[in-house]
Protein backbone atom coordinates (compact mmCIF):
# COMPACT_ATOMS: atom_id res chain seq x y z
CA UNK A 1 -2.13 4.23 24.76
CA UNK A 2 1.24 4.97 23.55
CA UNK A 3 3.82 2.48 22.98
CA UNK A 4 7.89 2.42 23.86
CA UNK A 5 10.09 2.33 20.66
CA UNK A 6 11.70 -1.33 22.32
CA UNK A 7 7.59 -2.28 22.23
CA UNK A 8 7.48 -0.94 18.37
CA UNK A 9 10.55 -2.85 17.50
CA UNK A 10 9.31 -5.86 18.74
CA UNK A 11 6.34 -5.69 16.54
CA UNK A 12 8.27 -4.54 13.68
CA UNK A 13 10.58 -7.11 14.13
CA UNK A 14 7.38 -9.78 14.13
CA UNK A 15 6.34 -8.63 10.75
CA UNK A 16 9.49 -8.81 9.02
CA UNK A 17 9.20 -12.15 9.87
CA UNK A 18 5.95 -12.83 8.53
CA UNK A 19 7.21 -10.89 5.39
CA UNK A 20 10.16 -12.69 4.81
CA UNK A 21 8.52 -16.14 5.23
CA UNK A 22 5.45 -15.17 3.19
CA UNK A 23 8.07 -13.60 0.50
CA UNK A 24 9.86 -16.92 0.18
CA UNK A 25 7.01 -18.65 -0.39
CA UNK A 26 5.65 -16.00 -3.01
CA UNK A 27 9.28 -16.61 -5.34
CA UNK A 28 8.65 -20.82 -4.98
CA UNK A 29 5.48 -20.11 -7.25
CA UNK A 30 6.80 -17.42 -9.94
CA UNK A 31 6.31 -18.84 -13.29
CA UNK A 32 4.58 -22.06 -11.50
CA UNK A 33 1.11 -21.02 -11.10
CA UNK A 34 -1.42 -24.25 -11.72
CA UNK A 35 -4.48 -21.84 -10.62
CA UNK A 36 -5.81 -18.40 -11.12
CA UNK A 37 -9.08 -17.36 -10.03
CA UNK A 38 -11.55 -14.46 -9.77
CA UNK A 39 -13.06 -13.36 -6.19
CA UNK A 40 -16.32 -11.90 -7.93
CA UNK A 41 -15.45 -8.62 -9.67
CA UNK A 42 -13.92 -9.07 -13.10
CA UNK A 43 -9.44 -8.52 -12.89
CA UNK A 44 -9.39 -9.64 -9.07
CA UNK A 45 -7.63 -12.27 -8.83
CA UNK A 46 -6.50 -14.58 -6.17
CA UNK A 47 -3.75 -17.64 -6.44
CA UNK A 48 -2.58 -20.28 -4.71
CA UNK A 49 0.28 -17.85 -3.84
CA UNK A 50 -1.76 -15.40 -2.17
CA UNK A 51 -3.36 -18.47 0.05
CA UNK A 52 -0.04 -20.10 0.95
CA UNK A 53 1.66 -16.47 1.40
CA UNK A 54 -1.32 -15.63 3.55
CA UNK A 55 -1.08 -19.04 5.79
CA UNK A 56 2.64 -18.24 6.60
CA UNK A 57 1.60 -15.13 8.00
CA UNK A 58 -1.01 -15.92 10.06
CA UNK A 59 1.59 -18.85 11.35
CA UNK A 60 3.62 -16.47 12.80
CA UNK A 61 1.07 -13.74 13.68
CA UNK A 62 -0.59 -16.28 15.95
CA UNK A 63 2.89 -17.88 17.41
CA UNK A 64 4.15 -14.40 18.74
CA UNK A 65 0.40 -12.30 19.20
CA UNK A 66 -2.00 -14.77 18.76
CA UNK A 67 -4.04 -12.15 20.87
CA UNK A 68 -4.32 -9.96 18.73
CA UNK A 69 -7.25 -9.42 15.95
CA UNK A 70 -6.57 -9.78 12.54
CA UNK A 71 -7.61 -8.44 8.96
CA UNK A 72 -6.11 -10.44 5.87
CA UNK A 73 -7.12 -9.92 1.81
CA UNK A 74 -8.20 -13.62 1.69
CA UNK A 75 -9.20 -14.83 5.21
CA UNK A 76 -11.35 -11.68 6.51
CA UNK A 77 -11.55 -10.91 10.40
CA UNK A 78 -9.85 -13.20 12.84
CA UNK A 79 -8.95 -13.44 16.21
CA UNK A 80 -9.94 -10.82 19.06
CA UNK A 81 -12.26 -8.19 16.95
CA UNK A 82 -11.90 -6.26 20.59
CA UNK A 83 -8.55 -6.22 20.49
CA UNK A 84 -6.65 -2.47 20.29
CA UNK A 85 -4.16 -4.41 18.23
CA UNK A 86 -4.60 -5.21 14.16
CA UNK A 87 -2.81 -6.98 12.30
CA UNK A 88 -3.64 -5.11 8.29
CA UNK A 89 -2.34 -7.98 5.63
CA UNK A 90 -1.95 -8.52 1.62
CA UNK A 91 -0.23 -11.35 1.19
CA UNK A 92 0.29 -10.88 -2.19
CA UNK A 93 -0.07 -7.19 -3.43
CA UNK A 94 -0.59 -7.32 -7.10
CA UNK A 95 -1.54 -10.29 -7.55
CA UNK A 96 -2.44 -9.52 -11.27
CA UNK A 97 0.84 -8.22 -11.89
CA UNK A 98 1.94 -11.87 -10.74
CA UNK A 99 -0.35 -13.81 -12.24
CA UNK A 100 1.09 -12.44 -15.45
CA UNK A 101 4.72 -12.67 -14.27
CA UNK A 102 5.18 -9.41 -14.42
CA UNK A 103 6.70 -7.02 -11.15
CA UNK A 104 6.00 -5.36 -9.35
CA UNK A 105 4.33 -7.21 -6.51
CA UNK A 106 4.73 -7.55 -2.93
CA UNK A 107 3.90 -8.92 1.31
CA UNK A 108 2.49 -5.99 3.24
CA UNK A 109 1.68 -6.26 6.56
CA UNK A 110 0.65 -3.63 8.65
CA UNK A 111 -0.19 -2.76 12.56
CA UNK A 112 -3.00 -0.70 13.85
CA UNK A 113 -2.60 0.01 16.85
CA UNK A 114 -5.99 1.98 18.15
CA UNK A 115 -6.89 2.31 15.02
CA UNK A 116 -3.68 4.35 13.95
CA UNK A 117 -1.33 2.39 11.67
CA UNK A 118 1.99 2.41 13.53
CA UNK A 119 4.11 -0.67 11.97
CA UNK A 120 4.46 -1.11 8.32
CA UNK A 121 6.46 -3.84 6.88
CA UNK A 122 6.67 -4.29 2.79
CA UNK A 123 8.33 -6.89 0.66
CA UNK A 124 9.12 -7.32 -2.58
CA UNK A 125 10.29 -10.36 -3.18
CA UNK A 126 11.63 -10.17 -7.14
CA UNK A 127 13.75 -7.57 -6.24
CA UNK A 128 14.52 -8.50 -2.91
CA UNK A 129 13.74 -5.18 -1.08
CA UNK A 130 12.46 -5.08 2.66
CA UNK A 131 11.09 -1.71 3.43
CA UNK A 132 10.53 -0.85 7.17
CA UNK A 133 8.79 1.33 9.47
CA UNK A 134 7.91 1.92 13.01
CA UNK A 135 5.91 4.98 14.36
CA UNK A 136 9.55 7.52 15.69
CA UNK A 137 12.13 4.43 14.46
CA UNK A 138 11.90 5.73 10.85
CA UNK A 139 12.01 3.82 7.10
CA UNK A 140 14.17 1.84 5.99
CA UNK A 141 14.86 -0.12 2.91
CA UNK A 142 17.06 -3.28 3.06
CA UNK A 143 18.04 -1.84 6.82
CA UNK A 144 19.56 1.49 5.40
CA UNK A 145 17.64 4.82 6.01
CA UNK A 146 15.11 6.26 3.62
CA UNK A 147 14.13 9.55 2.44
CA UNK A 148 10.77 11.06 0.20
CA UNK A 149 12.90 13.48 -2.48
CA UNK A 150 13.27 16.86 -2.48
CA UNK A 151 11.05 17.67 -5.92
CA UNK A 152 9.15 20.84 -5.46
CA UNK A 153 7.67 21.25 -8.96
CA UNK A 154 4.71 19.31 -9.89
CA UNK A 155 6.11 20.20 -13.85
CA UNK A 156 9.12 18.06 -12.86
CA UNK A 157 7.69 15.58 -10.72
CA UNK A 158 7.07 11.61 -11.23
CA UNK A 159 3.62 10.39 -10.01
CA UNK A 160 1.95 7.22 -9.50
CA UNK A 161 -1.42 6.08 -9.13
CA UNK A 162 -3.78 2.87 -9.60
CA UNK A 163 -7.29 2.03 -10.71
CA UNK A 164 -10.05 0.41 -8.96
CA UNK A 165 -11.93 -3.33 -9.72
CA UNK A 166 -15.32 -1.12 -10.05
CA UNK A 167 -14.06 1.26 -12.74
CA UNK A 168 -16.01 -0.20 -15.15
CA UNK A 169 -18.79 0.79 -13.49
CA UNK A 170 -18.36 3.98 -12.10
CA UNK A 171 -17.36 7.38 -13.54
CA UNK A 172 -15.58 8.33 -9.92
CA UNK A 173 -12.60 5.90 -11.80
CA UNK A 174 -9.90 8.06 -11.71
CA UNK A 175 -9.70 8.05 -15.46
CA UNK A 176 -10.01 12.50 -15.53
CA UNK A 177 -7.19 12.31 -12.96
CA UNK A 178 -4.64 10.32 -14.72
CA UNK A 179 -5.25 12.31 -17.79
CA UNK A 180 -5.12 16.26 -16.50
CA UNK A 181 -1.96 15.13 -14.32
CA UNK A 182 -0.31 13.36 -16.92
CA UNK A 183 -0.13 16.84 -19.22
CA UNK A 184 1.03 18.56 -15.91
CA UNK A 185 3.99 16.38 -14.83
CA UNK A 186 7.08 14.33 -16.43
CA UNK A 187 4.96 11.27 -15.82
CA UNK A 188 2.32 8.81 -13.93
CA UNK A 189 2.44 5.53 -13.79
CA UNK A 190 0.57 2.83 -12.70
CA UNK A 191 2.48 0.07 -11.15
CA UNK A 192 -0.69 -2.20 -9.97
CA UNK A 193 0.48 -2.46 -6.37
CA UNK A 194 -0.29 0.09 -3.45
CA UNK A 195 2.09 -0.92 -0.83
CA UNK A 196 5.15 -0.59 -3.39
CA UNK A 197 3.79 2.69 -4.82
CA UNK A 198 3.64 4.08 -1.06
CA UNK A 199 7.37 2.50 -0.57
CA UNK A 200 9.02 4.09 -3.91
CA UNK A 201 7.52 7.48 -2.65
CA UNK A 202 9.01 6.83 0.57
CA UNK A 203 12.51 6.44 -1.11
CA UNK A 204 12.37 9.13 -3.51
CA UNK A 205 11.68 7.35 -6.50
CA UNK A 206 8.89 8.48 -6.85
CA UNK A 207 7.23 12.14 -5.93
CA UNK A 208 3.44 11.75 -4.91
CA UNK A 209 0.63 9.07 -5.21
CA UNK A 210 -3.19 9.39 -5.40
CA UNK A 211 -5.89 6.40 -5.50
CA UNK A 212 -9.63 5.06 -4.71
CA UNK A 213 -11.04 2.31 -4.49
CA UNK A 214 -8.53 0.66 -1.81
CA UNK A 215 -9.12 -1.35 0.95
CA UNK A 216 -6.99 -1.17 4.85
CA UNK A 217 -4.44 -4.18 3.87
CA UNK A 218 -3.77 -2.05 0.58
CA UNK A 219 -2.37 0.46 2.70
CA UNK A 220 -1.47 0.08 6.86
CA UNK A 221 2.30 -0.72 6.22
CA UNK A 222 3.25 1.82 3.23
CA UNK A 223 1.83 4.67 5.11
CA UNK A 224 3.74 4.17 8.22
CA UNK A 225 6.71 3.79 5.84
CA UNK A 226 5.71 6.86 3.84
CA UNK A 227 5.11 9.15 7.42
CA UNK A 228 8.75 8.15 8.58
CA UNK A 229 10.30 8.64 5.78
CA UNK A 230 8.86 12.23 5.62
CA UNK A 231 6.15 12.10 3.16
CA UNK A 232 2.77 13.70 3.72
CA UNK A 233 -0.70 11.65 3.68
CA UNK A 234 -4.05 13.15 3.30
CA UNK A 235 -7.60 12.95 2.00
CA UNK A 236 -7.76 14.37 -1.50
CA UNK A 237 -8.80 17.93 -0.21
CA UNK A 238 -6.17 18.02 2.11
CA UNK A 239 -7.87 16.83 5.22
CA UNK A 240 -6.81 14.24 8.02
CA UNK A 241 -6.78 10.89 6.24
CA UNK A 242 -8.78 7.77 7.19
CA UNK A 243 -7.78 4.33 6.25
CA UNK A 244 -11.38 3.13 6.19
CA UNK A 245 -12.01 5.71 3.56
CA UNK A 246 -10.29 3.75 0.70
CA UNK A 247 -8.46 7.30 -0.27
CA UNK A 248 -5.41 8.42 -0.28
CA UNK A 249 -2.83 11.33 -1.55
CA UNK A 250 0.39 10.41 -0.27
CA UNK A 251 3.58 13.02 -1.59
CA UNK A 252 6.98 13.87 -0.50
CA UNK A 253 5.12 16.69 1.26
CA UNK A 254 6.60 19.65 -0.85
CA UNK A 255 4.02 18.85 -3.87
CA UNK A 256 1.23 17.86 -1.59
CA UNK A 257 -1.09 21.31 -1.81
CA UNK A 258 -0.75 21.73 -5.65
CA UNK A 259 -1.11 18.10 -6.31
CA UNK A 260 -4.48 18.20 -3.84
CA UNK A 261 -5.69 21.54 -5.80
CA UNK A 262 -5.16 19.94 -8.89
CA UNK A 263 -7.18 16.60 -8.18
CA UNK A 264 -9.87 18.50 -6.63
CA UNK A 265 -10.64 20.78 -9.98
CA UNK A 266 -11.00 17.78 -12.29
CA UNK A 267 -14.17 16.96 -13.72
CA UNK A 268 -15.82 13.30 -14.09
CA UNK A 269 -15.38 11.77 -16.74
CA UNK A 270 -19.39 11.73 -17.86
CA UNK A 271 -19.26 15.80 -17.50
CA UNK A 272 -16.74 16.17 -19.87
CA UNK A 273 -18.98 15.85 -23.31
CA UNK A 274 -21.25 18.43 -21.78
CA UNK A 275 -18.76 20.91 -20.70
C-alpha cells in the first residue's frame, strides 16, 4: 500500500516530535547519571536516560497512532503486532558513549511501513542536529537539504564502522575489516552510534559505513535518511538489504562496489595465523 507524501509528512512530523521531547529529556541527565546498568552481555548498557527518553516516546507514539505496533530498545513489542505500521525506536543510541559523557549519541525513531522503513527521524541532542527523512520528501538536517558527497576513491575516502556486544566471542567481529580498510583509506572510525554514523554519511561527512551485529531500532530512521539523501544500502555482497539481517553497507553510492569487494575478500580473524 503506498502512501501520499501529505500521509508521510504527517508521520514524519509525529516523530520529530517524539525526538525532540525524548532529546530534551536525554540533555536534563548529561553529567547527572545516578545509575548505569548492564542488560546481560558485558558493555550494554542501559540508563535511566534511555528509560525516561524511551517513555516520552511512547507518550506521543500512542497519543497520535496509538494503533500502531511498536518495537523499542528497552520495552520490546507493543501495541498491534498485526499492524502494517512500526514504530523502530532507540531512545538513546550510544548509550555507552553517554554513560561516559562522551558524544556522539542520539533519539532514532524509525517507521516501517510493510515492513519497508519509510520515515526516519534522528537526534542528536549535544549538538543539536535533527536529521529528517521521508520516503520521496528527501533528508534534511536542521530543516536544510542534505547530500551523501561526491568521493569516488576508496584511497581518499573517510569510513565508519562499529563493533558488536558478542565480539568477544566470535571471530565474525569485524576486527579483519577495520584493519584491511584502514590501510586502504584516509581513515575509519568508530563513533559507537549507528543512527549518527548513517546520518554523517547522509551529509557527506562521511563516505561509506559497514557493521554486524545490529538490531532494527539501530537502523529504520538512518537508512531512510541515508536513501534520500542519495546514498546506497546493501548487504555486504551487494545484494538487496534486510533490516532483520543485522547487516549493513551503507555509502554515498560511488564507493559502494569496491568497498563491497573489499569486505567480501577479508579473511577471519582465526584464519589469519594459518594463512
Amino acid at each position: 500500500m503506498s502512501h501520499t507524501p501529505e500521509q508521510l509528512q504527517i508521520f514524519l512530523d509525529i516523530a520529530t516530535e517524539a525526538a525532540l521531547d525524548a532529546g530534551a529529556i536525554i540533555q536534563s541527565y548529561w553529567g547527572n547519571l545516578n545509575a548505569i546498568e548492564e542488560k546481560g552481555r558485558p558493555g550494554d548498557l542501559v540508563t535511566a536516560a534511555d528509560k525516561a527518553s524511551e517513555k516520552a516516546i511512547l507518550e506521543v507514539l500512542r497519543r497520535h497512532v496509538p494503533e500502531h505496533g511498536i518495537l523499542a530498545e528497552e520495552s520490546g513489542k507493543l501495541g498491534d503486532s498485526t499492524s502494517q505500521y512500526l514504530w523502530a525506536i532507540d531512545p538513546l543510541d550510544g548509550t555507552t558513549n553517554f554513560a561516559h559523557q562522551y558524544p556522539p549519541f542520539g533519539v532514532s525513531i524509525g517507521l516501517l511501513i510493510d515492513g519497508i522503513p519509510q520515515v526516519g527521524v534522528v537526534f542528536d541532542p549535544f549538538h543539536n542536529e535533527l536529521f529528517r527523512a521521508a520516503k520521496g520528501l528527501g533528508a534534511t538536517r536542521n530543516r536544510q537539504p542534505i547530500r551523501v558527497s561526491e568521493t569516488v576513491e576508496l584511497r581518499n575516502s573517510l569510513l565508519v564502522t562499529g563493533f558488536a556486544y558478542d565480539r568477544r566471542e566470535t571471530p565474525d567481529n569485524n576486527y579483519a575489516e577495520f584493519c584491511h580498510l584502514t590501510h586502504l583509506t584516509q581513515g575509519v572510525r568508530r563513533s559507537g552510534s549507528a543512527s549518527i554514523d548513517l546520518c554523517y554519511v547522509s551529509c557527506g561527512r562521511l563516505d561509506g559505513y559497514w557493521e554486524r551485529g545490529l538490531s532494527p531500532w539501530d537502523l529504520a530512521a538512518g537508512v531512510v535518511i541515508l536513501s534520500e539523501a542519495g546514498g546506497k544500502i546493501t548487504a555486504y555482497d551487494g545484494s538487496p538489504w534486510k533490516i532483520e539481517s543485522g547487516r549493513i553497507l551503507a555509502t554515498n553510492g560511488k564507493l559502494h562496489e569496491r568497498l563491497s569487494q573489499e569486505l567480501l575478500q577479508v579473511k577471519p580473524l582465526e584464519r589469519w595465523a594459518n594463512s
